[in-house]
N, C-alpha and C. Protein backbone atom coordinates (compact mmCIF):
# COMPACT_ATOMS: atom_id res chain seq x y z
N UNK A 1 85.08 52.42 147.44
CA UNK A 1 86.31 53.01 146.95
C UNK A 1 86.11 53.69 145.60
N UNK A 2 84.89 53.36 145.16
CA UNK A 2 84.87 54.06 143.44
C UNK A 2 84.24 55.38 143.98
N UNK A 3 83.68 55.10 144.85
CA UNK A 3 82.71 56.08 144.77
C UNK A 3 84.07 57.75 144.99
N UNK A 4 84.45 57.78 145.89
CA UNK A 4 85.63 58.45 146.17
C UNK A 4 86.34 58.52 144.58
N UNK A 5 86.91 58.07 144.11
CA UNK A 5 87.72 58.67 142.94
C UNK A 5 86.49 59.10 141.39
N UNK A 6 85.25 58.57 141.85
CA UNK A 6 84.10 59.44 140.67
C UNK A 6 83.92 60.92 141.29
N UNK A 7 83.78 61.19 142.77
CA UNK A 7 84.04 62.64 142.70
C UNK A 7 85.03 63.21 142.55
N UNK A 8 86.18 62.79 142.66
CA UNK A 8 87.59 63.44 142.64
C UNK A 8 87.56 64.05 141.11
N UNK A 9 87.25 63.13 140.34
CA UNK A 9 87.26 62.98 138.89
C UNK A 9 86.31 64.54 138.71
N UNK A 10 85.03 64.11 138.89
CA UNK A 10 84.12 65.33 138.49
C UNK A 10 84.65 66.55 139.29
N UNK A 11 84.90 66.69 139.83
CA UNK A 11 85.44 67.91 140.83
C UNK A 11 86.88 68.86 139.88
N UNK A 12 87.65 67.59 139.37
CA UNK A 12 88.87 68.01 139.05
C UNK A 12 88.11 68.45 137.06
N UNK A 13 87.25 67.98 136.93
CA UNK A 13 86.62 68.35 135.58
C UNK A 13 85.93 69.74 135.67
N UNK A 14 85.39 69.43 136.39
CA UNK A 14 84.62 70.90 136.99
C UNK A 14 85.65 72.00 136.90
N UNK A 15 86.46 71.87 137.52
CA UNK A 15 87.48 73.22 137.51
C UNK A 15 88.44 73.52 136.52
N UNK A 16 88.57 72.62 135.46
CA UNK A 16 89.33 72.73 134.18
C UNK A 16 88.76 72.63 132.50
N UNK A 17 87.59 73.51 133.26
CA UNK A 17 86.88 73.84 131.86
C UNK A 17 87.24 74.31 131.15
N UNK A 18 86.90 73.77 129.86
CA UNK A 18 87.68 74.72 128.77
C UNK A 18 86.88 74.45 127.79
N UNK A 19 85.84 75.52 127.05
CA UNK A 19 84.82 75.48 126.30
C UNK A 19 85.15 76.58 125.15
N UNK A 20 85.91 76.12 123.82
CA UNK A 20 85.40 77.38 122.89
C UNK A 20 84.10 77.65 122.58
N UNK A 21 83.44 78.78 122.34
CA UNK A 21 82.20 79.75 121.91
C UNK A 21 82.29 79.76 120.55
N UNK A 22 83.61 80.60 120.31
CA UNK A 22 83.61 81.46 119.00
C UNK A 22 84.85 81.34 118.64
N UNK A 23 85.16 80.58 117.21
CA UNK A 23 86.46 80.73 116.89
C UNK A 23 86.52 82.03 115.37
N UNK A 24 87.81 82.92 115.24
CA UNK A 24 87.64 83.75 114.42
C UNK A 24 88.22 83.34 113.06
N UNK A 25 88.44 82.07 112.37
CA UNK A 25 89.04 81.23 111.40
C UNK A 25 89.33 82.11 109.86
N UNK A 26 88.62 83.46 109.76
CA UNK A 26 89.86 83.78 108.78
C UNK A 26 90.55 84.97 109.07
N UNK A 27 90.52 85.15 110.33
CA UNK A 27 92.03 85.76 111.30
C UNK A 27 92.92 85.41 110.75
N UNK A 28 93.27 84.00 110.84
CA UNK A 28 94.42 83.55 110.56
C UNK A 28 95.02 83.38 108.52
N UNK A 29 93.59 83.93 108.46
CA UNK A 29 93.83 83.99 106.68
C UNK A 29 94.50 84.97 106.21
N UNK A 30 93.51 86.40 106.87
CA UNK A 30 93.98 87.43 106.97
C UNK A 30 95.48 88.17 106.77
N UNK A 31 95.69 87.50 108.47
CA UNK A 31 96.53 88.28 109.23
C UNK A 31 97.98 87.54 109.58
N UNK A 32 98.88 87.75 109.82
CA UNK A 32 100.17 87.01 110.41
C UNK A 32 100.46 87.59 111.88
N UNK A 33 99.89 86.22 112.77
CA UNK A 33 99.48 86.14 114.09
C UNK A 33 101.01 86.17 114.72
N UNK A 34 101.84 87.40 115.18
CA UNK A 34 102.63 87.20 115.99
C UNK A 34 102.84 86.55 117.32
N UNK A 35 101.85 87.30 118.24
CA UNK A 35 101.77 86.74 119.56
C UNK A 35 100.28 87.07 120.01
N UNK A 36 100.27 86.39 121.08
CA UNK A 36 98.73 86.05 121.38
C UNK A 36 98.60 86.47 123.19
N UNK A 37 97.25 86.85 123.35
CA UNK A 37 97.21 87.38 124.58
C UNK A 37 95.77 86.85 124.91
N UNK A 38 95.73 86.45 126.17
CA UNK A 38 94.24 85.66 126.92
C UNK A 38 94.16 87.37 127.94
N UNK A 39 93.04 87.47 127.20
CA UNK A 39 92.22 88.95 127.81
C UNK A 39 90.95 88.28 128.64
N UNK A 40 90.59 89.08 129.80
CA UNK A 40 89.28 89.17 130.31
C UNK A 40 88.14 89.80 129.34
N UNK A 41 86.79 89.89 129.44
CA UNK A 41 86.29 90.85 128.97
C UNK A 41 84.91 91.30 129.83
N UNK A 42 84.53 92.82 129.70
CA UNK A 42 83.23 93.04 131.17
C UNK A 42 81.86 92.81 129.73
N UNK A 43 81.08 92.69 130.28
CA UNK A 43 80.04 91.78 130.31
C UNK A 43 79.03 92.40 130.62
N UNK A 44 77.48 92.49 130.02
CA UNK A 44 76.62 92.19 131.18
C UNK A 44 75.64 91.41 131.05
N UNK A 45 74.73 90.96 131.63
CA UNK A 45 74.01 89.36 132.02
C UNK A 45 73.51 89.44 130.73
N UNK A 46 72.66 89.44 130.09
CA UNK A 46 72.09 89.11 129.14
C UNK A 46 73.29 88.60 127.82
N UNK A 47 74.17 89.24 127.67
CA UNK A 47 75.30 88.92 126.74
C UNK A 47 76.40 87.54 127.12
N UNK A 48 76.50 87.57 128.84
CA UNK A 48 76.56 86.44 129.06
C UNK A 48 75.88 84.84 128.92
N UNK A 49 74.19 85.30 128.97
CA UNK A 49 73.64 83.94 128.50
C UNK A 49 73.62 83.79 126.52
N UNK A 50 73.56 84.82 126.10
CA UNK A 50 73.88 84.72 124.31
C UNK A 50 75.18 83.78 124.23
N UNK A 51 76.12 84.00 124.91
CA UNK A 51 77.71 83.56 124.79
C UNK A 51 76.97 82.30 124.95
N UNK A 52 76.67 81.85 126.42
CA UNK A 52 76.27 80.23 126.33
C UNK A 52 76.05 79.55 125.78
N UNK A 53 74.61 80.40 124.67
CA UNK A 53 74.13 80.29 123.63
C UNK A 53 74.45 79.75 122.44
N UNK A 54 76.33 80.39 122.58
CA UNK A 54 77.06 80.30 120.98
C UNK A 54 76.41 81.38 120.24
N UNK A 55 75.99 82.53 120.82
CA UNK A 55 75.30 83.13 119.60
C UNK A 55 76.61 84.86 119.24
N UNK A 56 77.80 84.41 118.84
CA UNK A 56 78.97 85.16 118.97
C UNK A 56 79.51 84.99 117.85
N UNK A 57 79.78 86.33 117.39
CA UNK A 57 80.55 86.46 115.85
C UNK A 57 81.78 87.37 116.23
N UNK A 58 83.02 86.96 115.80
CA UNK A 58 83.82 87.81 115.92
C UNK A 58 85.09 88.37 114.91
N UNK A 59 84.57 87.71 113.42
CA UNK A 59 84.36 88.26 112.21
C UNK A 59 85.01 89.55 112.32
N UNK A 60 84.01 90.74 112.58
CA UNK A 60 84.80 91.31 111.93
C UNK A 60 85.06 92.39 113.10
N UNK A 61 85.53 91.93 114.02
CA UNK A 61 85.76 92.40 115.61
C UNK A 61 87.46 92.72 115.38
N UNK A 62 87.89 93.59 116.04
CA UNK A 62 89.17 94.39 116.15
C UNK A 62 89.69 94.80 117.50
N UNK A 63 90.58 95.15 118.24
CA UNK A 63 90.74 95.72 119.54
C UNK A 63 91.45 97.07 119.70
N UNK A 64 90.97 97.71 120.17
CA UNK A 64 91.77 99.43 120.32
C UNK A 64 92.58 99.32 121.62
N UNK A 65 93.48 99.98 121.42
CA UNK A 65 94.38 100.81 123.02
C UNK A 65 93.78 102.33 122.88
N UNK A 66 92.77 102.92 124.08
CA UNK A 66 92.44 104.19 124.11
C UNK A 66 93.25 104.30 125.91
N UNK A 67 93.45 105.46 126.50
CA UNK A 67 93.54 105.89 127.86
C UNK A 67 94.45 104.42 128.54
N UNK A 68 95.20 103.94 128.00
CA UNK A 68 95.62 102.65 128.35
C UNK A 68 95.02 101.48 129.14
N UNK A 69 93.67 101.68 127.94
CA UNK A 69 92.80 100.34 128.19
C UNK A 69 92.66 100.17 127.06
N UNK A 70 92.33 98.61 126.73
CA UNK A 70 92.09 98.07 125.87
C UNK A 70 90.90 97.35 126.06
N UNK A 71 90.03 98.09 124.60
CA UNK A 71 88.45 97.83 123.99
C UNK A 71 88.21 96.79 122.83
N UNK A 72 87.44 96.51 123.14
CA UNK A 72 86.87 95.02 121.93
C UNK A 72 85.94 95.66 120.99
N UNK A 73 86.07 96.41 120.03
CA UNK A 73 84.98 96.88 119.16
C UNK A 73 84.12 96.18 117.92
N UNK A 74 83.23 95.86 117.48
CA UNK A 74 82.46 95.36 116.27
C UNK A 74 82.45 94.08 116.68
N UNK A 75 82.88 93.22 117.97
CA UNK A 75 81.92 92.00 117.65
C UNK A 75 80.57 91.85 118.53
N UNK A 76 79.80 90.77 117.58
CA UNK A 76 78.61 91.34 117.50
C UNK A 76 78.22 89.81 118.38
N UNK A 77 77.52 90.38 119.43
CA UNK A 77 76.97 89.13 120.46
C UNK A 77 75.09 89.55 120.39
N UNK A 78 74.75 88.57 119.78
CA UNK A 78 73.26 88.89 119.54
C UNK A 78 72.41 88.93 120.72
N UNK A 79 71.41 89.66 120.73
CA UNK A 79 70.57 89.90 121.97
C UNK A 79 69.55 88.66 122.62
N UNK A 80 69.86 88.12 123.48
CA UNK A 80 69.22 87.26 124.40
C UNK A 80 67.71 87.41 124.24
N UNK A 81 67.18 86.36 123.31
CA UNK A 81 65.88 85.52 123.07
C UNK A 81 65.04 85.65 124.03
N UNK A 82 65.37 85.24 125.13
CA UNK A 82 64.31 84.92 126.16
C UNK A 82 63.87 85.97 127.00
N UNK A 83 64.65 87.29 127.03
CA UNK A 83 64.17 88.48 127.89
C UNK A 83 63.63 89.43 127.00
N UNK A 84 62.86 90.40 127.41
CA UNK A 84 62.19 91.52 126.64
C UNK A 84 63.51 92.82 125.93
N UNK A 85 62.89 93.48 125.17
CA UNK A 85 63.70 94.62 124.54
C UNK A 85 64.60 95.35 125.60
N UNK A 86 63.66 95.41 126.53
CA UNK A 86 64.40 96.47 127.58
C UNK A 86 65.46 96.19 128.38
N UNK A 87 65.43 94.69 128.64
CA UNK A 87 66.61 94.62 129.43
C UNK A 87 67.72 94.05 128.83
N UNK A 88 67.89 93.98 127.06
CA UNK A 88 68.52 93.78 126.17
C UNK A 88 69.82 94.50 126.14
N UNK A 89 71.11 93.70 125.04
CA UNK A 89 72.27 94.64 124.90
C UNK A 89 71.97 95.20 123.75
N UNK A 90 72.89 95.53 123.26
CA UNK A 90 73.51 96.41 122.12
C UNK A 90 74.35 95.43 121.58
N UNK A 91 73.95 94.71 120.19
CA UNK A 91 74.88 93.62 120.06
C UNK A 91 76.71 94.17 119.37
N UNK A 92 76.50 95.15 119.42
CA UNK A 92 77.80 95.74 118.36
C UNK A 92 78.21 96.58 119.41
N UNK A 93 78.17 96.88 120.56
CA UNK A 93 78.70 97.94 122.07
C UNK A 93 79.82 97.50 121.86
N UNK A 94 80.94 98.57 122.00
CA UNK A 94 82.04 98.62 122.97
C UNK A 94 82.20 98.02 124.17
N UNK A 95 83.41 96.60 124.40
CA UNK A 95 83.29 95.93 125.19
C UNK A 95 84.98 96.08 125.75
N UNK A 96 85.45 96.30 127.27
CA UNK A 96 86.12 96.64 127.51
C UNK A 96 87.11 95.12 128.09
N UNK A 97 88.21 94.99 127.63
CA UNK A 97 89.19 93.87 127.73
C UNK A 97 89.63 94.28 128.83
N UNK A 98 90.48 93.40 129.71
CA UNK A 98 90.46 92.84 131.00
C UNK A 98 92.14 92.15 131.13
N UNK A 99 93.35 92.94 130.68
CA UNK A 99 94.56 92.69 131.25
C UNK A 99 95.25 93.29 131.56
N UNK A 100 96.27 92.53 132.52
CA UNK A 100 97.75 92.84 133.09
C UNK A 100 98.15 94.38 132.44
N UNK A 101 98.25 95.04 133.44
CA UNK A 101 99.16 96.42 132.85
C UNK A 101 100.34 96.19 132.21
N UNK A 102 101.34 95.22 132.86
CA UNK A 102 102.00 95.36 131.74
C UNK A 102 102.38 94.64 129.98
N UNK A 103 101.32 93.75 130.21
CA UNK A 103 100.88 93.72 128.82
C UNK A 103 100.01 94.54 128.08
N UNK A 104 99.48 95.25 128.56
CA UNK A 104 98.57 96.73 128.06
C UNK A 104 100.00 97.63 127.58
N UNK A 105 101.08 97.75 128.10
CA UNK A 105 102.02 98.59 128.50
C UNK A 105 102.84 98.52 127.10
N UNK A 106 102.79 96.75 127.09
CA UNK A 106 103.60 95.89 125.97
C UNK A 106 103.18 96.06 124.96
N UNK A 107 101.96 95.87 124.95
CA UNK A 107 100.97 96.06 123.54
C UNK A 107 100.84 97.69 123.05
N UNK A 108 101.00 98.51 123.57
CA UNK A 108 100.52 99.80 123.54
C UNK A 108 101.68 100.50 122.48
N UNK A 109 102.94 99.68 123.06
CA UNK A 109 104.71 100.24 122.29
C UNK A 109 104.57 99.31 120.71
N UNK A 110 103.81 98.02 121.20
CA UNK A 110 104.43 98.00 119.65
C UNK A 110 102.79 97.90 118.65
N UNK A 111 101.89 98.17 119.27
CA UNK A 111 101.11 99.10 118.19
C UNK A 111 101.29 99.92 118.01
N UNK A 112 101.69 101.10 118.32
CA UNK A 112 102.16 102.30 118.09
C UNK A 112 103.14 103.01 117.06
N UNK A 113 104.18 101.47 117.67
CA UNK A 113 105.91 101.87 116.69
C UNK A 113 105.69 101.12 115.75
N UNK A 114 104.86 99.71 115.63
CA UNK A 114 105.27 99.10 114.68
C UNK A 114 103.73 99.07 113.82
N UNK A 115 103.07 99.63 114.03
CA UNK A 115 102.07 99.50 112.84
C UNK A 115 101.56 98.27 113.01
N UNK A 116 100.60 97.38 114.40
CA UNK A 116 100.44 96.46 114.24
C UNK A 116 98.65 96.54 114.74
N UNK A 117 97.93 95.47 114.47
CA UNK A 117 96.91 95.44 114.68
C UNK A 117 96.54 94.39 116.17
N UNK A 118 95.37 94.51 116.57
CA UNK A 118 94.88 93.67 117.59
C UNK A 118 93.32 93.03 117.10
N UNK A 119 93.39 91.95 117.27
CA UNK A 119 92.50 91.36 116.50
C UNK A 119 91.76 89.89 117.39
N UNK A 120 90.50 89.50 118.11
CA UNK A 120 90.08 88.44 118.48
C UNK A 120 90.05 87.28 117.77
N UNK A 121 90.67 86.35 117.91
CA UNK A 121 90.93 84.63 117.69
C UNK A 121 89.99 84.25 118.12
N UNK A 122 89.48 83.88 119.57
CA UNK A 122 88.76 83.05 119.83
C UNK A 122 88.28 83.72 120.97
N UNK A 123 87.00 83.31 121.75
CA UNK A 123 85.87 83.23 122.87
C UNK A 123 85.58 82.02 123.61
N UNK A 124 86.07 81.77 124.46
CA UNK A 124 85.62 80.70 125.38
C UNK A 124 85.77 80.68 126.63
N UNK A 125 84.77 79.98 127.18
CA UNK A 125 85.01 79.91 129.05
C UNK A 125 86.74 78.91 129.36
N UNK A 126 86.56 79.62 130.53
CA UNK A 126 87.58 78.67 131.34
C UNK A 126 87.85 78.95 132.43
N UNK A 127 87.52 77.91 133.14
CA UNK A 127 86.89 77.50 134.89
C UNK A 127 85.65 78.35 135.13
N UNK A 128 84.56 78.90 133.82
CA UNK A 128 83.49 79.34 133.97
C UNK A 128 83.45 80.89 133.73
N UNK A 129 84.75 81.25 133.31
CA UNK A 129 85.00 82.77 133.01
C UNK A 129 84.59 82.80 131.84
N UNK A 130 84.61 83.80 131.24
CA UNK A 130 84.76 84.08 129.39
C UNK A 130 85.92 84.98 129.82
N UNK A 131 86.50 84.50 127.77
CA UNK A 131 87.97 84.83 127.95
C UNK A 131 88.18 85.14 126.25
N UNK A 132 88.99 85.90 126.25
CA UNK A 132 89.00 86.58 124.46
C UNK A 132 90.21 86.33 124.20
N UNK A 133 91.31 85.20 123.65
CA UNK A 133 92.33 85.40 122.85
C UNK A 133 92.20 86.33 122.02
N UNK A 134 93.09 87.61 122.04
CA UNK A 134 93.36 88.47 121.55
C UNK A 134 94.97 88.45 120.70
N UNK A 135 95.06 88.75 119.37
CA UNK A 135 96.56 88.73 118.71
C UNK A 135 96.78 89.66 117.99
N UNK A 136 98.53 89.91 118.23
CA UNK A 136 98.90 90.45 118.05
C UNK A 136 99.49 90.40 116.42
N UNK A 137 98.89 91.06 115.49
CA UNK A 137 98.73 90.42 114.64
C UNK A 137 99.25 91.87 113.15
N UNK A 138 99.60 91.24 112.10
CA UNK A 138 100.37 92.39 110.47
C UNK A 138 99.45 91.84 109.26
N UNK A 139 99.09 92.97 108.97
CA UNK A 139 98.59 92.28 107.49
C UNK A 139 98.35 91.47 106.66
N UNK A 140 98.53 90.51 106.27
CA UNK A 140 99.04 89.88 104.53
C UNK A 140 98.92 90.70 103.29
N UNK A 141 99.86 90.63 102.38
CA UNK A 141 99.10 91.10 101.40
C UNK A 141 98.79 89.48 100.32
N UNK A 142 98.22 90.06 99.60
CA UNK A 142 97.99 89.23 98.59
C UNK A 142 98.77 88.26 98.43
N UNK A 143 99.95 88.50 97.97
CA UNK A 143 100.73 86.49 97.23
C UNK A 143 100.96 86.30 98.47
N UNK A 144 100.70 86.72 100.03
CA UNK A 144 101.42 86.40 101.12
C UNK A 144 99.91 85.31 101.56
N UNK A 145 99.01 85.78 101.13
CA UNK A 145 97.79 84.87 101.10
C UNK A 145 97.92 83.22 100.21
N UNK A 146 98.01 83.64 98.82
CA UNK A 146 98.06 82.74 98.11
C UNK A 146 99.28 81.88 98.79
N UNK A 147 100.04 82.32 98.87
CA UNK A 147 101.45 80.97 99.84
C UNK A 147 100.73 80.23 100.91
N UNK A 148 99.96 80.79 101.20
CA UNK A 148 99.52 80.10 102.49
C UNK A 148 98.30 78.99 102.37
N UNK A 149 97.50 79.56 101.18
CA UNK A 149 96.52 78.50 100.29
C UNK A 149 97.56 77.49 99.69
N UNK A 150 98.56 77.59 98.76
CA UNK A 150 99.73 76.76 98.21
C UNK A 150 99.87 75.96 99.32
N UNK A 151 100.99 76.31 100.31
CA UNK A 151 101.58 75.28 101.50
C UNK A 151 100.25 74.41 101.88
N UNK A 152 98.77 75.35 102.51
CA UNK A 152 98.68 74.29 103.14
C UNK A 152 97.93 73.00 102.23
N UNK A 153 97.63 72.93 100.88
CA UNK A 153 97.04 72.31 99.52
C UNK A 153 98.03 71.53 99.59
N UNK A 154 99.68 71.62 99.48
CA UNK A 154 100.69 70.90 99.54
C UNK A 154 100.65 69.76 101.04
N UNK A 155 100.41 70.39 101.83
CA UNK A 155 100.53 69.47 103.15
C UNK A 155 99.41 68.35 103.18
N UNK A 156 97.87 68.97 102.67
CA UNK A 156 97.11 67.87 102.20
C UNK A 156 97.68 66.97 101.15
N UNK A 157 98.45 67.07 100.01
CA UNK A 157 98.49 66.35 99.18
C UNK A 157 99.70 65.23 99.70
N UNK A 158 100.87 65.99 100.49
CA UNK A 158 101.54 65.01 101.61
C UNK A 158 100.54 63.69 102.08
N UNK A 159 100.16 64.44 103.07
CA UNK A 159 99.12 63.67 104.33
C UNK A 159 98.29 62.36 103.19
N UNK A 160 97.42 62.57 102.36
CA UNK A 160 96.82 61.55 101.16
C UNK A 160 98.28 60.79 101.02
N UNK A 161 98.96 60.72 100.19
CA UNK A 161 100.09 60.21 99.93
C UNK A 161 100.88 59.53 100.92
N UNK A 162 100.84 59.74 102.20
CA UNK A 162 101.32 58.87 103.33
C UNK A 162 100.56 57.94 103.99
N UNK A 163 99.12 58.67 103.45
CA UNK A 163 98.11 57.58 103.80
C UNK A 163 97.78 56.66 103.61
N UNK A 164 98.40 56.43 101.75
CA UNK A 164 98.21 55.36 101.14
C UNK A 164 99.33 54.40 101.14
N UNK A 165 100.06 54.87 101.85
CA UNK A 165 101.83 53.77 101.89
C UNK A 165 101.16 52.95 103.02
């Protein structure tokens, strides 16, 4: 009877993978993350085993709307170790995102009208795909930064202080 619910188990693990790669951590320093979008992205083999790798920066990576597709430009997936020059990527290529028309449709009106940017969060598989949180994302300026160093310095000094009651 165990034996039956240890595969159920691995089976049901197997298909609810969920592996971050690459997180983009001062995105959120940056920028004021409105809304967020889980994009596909095309690929080809060698850039897929780098990803495995962890070998993914997405720093200082951005997303365009051209011909109403949406492109992943400047992040930089380093070239796969183990194969020769030739059958190598281009670690800085134009990489083409992978959604729903009418979130292409959605995204397209209010970059346009509202002056907003598209910007990668994070890289990770799930159920064995790779997948690009993409956000929809405004500026900061300056003291809009410093508030955000303030609050979250304040929430640590909370958290210590409740710790010790």
């Amino acid at each position: 009877m165990s034996n039956k619910s240890n595969k159920s188990s691995q089976s049901s693990n197997k298909g609810d993978g969920y592996k971050v790669v690459c997180d983009n951590r001062q995105a959120r320093y940056l920028y004021e993350i409105l809304e967020t979008y889980e994009a596909g992205i095309q690929l080809v083999g060698t850039e897929v085993k780098s990803i495995r790798a962890g070998r993914v920066n997405l720093q200082d990576g951005y997303a365009l709307l051209r011909d109403g597709e949406a492109w992943l430009l400047n992040a930089h997936i380093s070239p796969y170790n183990a194969s020769g020059q030739f059958f190598n990527h281009e670690p800085r290529r134009t990489r083409k995102l992978l959604l729903h028309r009418q979130e292409l449709r959605k995204l397209i009106g209010k970059v346009e009208q509202q002056g907003l940017t598209l910007i990668p969060l994070k890289m990770y598989f799930k159920r064995g795909w790779i997948k690009v949180s993409i956000a929809l994302a405004r500026g900061k300026k300056v003291h809009d930064k410093r508030e955000t160093i303030k609050r979250r310095q304040d929430q640590r000094d909370m958290q210590r202080a409740m710790k010790s009651y």
